[in-house]
Protein backbone atom coordinates (compact mmCIF):
# COMPACT_ATOMS: atom_id res chain seq x y z
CA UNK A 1 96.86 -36.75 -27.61
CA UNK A 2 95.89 -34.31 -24.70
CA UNK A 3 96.74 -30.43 -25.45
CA UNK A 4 99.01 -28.72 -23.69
CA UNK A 5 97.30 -26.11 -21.58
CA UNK A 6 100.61 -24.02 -21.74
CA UNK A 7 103.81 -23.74 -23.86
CA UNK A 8 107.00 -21.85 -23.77
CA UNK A 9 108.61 -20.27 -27.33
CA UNK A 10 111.74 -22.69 -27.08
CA UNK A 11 108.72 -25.86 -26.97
CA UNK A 12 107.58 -24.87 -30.69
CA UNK A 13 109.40 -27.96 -32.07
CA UNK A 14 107.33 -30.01 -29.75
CA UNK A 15 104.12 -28.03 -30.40
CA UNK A 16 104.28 -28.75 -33.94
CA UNK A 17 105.10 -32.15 -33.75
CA UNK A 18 102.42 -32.68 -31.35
CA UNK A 19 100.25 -31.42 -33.88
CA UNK A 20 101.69 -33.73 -36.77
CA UNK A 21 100.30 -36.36 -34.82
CA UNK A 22 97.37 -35.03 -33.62
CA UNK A 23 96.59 -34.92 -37.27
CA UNK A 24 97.52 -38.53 -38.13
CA UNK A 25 95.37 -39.77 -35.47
CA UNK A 26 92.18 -37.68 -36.69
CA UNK A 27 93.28 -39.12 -40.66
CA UNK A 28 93.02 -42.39 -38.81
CA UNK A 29 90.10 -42.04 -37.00
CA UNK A 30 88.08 -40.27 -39.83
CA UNK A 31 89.31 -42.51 -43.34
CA UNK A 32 90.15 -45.78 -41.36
CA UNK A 33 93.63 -45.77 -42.31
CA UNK A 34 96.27 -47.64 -40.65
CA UNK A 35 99.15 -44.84 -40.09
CA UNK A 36 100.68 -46.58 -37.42
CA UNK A 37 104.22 -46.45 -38.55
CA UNK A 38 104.01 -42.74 -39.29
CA UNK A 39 102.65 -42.33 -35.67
CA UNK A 40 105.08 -44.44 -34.41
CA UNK A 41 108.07 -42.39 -36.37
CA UNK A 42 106.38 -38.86 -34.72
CA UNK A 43 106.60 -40.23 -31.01
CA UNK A 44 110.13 -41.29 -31.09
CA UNK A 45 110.76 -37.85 -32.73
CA UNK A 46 109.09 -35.75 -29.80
CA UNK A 47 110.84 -38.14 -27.83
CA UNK A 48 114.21 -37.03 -29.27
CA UNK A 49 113.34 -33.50 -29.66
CA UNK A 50 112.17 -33.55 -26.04
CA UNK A 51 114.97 -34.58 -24.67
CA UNK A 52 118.03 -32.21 -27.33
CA UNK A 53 115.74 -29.02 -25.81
CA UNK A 54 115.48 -30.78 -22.20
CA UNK A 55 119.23 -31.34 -22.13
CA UNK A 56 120.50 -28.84 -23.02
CA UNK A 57 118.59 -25.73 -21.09
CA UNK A 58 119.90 -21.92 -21.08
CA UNK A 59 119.77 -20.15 -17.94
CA UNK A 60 117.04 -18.57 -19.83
CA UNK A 61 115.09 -20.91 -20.50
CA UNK A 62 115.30 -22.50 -17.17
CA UNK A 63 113.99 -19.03 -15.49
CA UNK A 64 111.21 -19.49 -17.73
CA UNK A 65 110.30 -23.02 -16.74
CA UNK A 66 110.61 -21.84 -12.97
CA UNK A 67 107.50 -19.71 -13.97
CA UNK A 68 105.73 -22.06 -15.84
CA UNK A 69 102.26 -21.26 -14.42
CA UNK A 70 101.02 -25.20 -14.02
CA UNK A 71 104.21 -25.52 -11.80
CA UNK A 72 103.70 -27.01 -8.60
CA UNK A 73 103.52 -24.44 -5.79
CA UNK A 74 103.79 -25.05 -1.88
CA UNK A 75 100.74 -26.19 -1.42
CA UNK A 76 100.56 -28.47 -4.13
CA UNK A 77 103.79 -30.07 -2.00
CA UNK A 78 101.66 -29.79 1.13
CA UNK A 79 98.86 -32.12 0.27
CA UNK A 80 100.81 -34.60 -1.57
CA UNK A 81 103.75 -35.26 1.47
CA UNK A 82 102.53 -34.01 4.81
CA UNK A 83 99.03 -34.62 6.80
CA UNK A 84 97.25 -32.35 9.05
CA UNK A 85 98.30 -29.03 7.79
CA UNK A 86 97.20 -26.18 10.17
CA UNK A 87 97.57 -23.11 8.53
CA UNK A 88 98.28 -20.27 11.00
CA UNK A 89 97.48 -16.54 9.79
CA UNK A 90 98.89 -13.32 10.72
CA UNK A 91 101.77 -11.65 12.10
CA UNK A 92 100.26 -10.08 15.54
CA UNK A 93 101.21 -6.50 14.23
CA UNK A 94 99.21 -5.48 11.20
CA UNK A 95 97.51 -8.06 9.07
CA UNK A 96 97.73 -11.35 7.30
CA UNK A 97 99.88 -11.54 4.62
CA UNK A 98 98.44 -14.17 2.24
CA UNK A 99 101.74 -14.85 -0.25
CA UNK A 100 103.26 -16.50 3.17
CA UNK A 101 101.70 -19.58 4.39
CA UNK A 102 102.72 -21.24 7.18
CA UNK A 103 101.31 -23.89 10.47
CA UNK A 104 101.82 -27.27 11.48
CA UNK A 105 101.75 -30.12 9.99
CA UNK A 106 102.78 -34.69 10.29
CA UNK A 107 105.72 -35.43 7.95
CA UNK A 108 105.55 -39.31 7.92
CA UNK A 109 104.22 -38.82 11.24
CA UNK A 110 107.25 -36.69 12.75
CA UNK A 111 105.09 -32.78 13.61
CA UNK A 112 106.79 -30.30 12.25
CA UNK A 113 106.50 -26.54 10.75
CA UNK A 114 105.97 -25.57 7.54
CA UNK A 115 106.45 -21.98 6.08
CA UNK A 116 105.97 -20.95 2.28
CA UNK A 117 106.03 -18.47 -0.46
CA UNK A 118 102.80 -18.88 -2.55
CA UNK A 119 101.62 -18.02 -5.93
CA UNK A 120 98.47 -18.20 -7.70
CA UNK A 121 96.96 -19.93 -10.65
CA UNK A 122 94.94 -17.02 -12.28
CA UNK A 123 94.38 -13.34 -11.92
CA UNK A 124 92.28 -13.07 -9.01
CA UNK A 125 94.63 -15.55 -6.81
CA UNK A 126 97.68 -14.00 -7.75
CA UNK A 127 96.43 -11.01 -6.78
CA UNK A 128 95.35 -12.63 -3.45
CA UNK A 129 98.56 -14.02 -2.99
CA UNK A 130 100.83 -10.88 -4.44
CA UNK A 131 102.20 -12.60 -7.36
CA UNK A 132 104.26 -14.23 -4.63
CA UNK A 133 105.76 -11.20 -3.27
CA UNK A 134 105.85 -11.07 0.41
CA UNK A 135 105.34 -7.93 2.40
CA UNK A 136 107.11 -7.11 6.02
CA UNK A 137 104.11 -8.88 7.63
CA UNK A 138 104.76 -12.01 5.84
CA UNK A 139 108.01 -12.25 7.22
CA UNK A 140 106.66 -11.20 10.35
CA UNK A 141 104.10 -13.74 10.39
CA UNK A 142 107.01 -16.40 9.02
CA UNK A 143 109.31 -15.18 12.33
CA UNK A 144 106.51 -15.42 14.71
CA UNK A 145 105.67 -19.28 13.30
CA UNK A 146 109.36 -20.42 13.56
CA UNK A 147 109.39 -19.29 17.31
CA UNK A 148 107.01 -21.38 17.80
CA UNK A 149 108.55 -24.11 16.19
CA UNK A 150 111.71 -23.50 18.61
CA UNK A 151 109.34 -23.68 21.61
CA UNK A 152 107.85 -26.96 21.01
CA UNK A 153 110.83 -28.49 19.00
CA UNK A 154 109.29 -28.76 15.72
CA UNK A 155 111.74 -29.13 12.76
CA UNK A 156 111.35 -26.27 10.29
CA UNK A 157 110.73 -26.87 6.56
CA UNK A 158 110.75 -23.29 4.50
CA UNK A 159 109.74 -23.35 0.69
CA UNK A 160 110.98 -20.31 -1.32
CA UNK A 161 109.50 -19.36 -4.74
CA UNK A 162 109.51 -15.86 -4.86
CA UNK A 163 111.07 -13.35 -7.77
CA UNK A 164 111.46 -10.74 -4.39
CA UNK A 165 109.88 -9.18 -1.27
CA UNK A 166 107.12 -6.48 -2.61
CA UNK A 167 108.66 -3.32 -3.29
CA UNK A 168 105.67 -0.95 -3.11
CA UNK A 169 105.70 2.42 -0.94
CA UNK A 170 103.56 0.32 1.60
CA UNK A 171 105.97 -2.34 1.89
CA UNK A 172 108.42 0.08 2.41
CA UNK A 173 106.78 2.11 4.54
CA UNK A 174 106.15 -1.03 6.90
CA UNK A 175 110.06 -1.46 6.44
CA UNK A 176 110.30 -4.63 4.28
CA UNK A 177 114.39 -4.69 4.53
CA UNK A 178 114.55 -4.89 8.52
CA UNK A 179 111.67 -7.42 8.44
CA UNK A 180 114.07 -9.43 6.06
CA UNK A 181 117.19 -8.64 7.84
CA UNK A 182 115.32 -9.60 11.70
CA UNK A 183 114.56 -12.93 10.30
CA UNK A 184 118.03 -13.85 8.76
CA UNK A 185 119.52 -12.47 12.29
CA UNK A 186 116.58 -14.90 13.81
CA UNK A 187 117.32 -18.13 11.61
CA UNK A 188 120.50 -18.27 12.06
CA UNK A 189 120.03 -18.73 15.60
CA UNK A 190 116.91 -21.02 15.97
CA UNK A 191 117.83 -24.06 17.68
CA UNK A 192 115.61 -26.84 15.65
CA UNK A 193 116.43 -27.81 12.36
CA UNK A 194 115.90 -26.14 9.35
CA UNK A 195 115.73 -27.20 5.58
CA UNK A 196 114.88 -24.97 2.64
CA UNK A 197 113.63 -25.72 -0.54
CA UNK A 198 114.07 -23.46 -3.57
CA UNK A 199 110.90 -24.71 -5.42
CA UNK A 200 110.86 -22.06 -8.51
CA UNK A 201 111.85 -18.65 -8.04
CA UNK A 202 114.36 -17.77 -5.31
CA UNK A 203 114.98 -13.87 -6.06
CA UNK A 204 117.13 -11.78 -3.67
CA UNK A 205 116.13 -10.96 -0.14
CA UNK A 206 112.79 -11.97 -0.79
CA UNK A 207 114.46 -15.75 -0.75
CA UNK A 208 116.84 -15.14 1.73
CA UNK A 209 114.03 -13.76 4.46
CA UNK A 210 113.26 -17.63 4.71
CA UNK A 211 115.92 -19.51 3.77
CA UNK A 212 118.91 -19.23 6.29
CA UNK A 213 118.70 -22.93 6.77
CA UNK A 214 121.17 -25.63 7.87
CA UNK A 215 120.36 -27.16 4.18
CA UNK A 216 119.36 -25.69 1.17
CA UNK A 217 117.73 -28.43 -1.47
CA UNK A 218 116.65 -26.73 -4.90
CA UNK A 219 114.77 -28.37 -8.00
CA UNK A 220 116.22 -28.61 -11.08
CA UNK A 221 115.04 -26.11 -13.06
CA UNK A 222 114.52 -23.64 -10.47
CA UNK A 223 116.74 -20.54 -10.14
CA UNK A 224 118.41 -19.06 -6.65
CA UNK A 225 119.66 -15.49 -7.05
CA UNK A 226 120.52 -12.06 -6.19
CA UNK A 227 118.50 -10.23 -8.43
CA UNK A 228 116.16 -11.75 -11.05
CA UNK A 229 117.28 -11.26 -15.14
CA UNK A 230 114.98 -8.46 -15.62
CA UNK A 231 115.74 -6.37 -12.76
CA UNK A 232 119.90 -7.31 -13.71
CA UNK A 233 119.07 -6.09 -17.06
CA UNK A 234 117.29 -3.25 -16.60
CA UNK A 235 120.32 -1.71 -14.24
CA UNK A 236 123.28 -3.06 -16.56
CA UNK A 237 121.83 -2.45 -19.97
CA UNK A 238 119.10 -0.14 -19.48
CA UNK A 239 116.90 -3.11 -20.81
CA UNK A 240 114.72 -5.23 -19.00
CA UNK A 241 114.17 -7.29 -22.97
CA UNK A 242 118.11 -8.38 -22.49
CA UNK A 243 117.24 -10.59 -19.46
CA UNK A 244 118.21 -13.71 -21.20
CA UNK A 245 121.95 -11.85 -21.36
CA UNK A 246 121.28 -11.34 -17.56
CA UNK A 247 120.53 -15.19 -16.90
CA UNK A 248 124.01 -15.92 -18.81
CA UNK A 249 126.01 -13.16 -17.00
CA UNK A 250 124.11 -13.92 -13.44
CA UNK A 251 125.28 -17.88 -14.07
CA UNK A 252 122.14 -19.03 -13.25
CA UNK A 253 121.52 -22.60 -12.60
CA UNK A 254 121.44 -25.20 -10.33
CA UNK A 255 124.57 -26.89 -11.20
CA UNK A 256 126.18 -23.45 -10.39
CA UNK A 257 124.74 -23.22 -6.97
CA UNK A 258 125.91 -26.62 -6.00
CA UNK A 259 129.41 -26.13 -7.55
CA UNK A 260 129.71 -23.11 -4.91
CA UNK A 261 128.27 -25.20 -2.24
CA UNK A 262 125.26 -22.48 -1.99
CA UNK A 263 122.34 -25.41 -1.91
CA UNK A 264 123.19 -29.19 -0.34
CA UNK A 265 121.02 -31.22 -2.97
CA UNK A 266 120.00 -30.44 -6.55
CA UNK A 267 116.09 -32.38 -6.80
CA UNK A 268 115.30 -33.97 -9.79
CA UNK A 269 112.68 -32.97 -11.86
CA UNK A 270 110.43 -34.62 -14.25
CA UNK A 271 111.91 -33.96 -18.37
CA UNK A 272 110.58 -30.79 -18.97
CA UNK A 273 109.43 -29.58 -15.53
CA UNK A 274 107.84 -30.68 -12.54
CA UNK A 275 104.28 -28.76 -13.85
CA UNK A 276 104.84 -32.43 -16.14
CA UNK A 277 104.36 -34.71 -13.15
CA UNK A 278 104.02 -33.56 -9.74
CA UNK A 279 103.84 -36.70 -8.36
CA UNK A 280 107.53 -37.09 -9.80
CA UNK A 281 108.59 -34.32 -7.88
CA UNK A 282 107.00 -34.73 -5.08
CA UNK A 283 108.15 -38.26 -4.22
CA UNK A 284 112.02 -37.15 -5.26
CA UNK A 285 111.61 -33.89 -2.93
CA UNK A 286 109.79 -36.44 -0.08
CA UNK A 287 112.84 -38.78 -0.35
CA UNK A 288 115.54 -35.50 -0.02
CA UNK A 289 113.42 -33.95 2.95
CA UNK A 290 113.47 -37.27 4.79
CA UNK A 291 117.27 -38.19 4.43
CA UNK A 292 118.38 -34.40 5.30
CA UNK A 293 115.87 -34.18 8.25
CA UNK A 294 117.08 -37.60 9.21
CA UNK A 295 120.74 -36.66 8.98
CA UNK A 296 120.05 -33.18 11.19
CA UNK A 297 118.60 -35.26 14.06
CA UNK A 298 121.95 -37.18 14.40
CA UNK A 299 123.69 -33.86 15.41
CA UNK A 300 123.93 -32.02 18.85
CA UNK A 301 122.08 -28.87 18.65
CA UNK A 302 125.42 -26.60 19.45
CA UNK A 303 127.09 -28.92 16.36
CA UNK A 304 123.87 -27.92 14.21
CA UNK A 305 124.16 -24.15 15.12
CA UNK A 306 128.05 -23.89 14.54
CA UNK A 307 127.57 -25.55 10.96
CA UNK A 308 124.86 -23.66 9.97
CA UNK A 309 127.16 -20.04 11.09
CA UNK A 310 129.88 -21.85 9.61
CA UNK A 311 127.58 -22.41 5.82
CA UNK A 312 127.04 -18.82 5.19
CA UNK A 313 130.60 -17.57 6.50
CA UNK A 314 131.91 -19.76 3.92
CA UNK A 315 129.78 -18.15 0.90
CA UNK A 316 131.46 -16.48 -1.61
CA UNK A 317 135.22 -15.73 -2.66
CA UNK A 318 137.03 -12.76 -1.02
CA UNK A 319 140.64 -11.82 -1.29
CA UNK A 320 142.57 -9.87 1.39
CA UNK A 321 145.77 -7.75 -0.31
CA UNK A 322 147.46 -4.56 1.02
CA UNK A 323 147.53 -1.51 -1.21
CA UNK A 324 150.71 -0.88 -2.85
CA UNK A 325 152.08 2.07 -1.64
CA UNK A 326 154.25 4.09 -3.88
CA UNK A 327 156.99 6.26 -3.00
């Protein structure tokens, strides 16, 4: 049995039944005797046990597979379902901002633009790519890739998995939040279509600077929020440690999401997380791309543009009273 390379706290069960049967295999192996019911009894148990934790997820816990460091990240999309990726660099004002990746690319042969927040797999990518975090010039360089796409009537694909835009003094000083705000003002106006795909973490503006799109797909165990559970914690009880009382109060979840028509398609993942077959999740994320993109191309670009203004107008709950004047 192959060891897992990673493990969250809420996988113990499975750990340790893993390594019951690790065990039995060696006492097999070693003694030459035939434990093949008692093996047989441990995989339906994981089996079960995989599927009572699987099933029934906290917001938590789902945050936490959203992280899961072997989880597939843009580019591991890139390879598997589009051809002839051109990756374009910089934003034409200050540098190249490598936590955004964007350029052209052949989506079963249709060209068409592909923009990205990306993470890394160890220390020295991550910090290479930010941890994820985009600075102004990635949404600069993001902006500058879509208008292109506009000009030569590319369909835009956008793939968000970011806990937030970089916060530091140079981010700031480069003005991170009009970067952001330009390119939601910008999206919601481009006149190709556009499909986003929240692929693991979708945290606040960061998210947002990328994903004003006339669809919004996310995986399943991926999370799509204001603020991520540490940040809400650390403002509401002065805590960043009661984050898992965040996810709960936050509501996070992709069932949520689609209940409140913020994302079009929830995209199946794998049991326990597309890091556990991303060929699984690439092929259901392929098959969602391709019926959306199909679906866009059968409406008249004005049509497109008033539904898309129409998506975000109809976010949220608001209610409209007059104050009650007393005499």
């Amino acid at each position: 049995m192959d060891k897992p390379l990673y493990s969250l706290e809420f996988e113990k069960p499975i750990r340790d039944l893993g390594k019951q049967l690790e065990s039995l295999h060696q006492l097999s192996i070693e003694n030459n005797v035939d434990v093949s019911s008692e093996i047989s009894a441990i995989e339906e148990k994981i089996k079960a046990t995989k599927r009572s934790i699987y099933n029934n997820l906290t917001p938590w816990q789902r945050v936490q597979i959203a992280r899961h460091p072997k989880r597939p990240y843009t580019t591991d999309f890139i390879s598997r379902l589009f051809t002839n990726f051109q990756e374009f660099h910089g934003d034409r004002m200050f540098k190249d901002d490598h936590s955004t990746i964007g350029g052209t690319a052949f989506f079963q042969e249709e060209p068409v633009m592909i923009i990205g927040q990306q993470k890394g797999r160890d220390t020295k990518e991550n910090l290479l790519r930010n941890f994820g975090m985009p600075s102004p010039e990635g949404y600069r360089k993001a902006l500058r890739l879509m208008k292109m796409a506009e000009k030569f009537s590319l369909p835009i694909f956008t793939f968000v998995d970011t806990a937030g835009a970089y916060p530091g003094i140079a981010s700031e000083e480069r003005h991170v939040a009009e970067a952001i705000a330009v390119n939601i003002r910008e999206m919601s106006q481009l006149n190709v279509p556009i499909i986003t795909v929240i692929l693991g973490e979708g945290g606040s503006g960061g998210a947002l600077g990328i994903a004003v799109a006339d669809r919004v797909l996310i995986f399943e165990n991926a999370y799509y929020s204001v603020i991520t559970p540490e940040a809400c914690a650390a403002i509401l009880w002065r805590d960043s440690a009661a984050a898992p009382q965040a996810a709960n109060a936050l509501g996070l979840g992709a069932e949520n999401l689609k209940k409140f028509n913020i994302v079009e398609e929830i995209i199946e993942e794998p049991l326990g997380g597309s890091h556990n077959s991303p060929d699984f999740a690439s092929e259901k994320l392929g098959h969602a791309l391709e019926k959306h993109l199909n679906e866009l191309k059968t409406i008249s670009s004005e049509e497109r543009l008033n539904k898309r203004y129409e998506r975000f107008r109809n976010l949220g709950v608001f209610e409209d009273k007059m104050a009650q004047v007393t005499a």
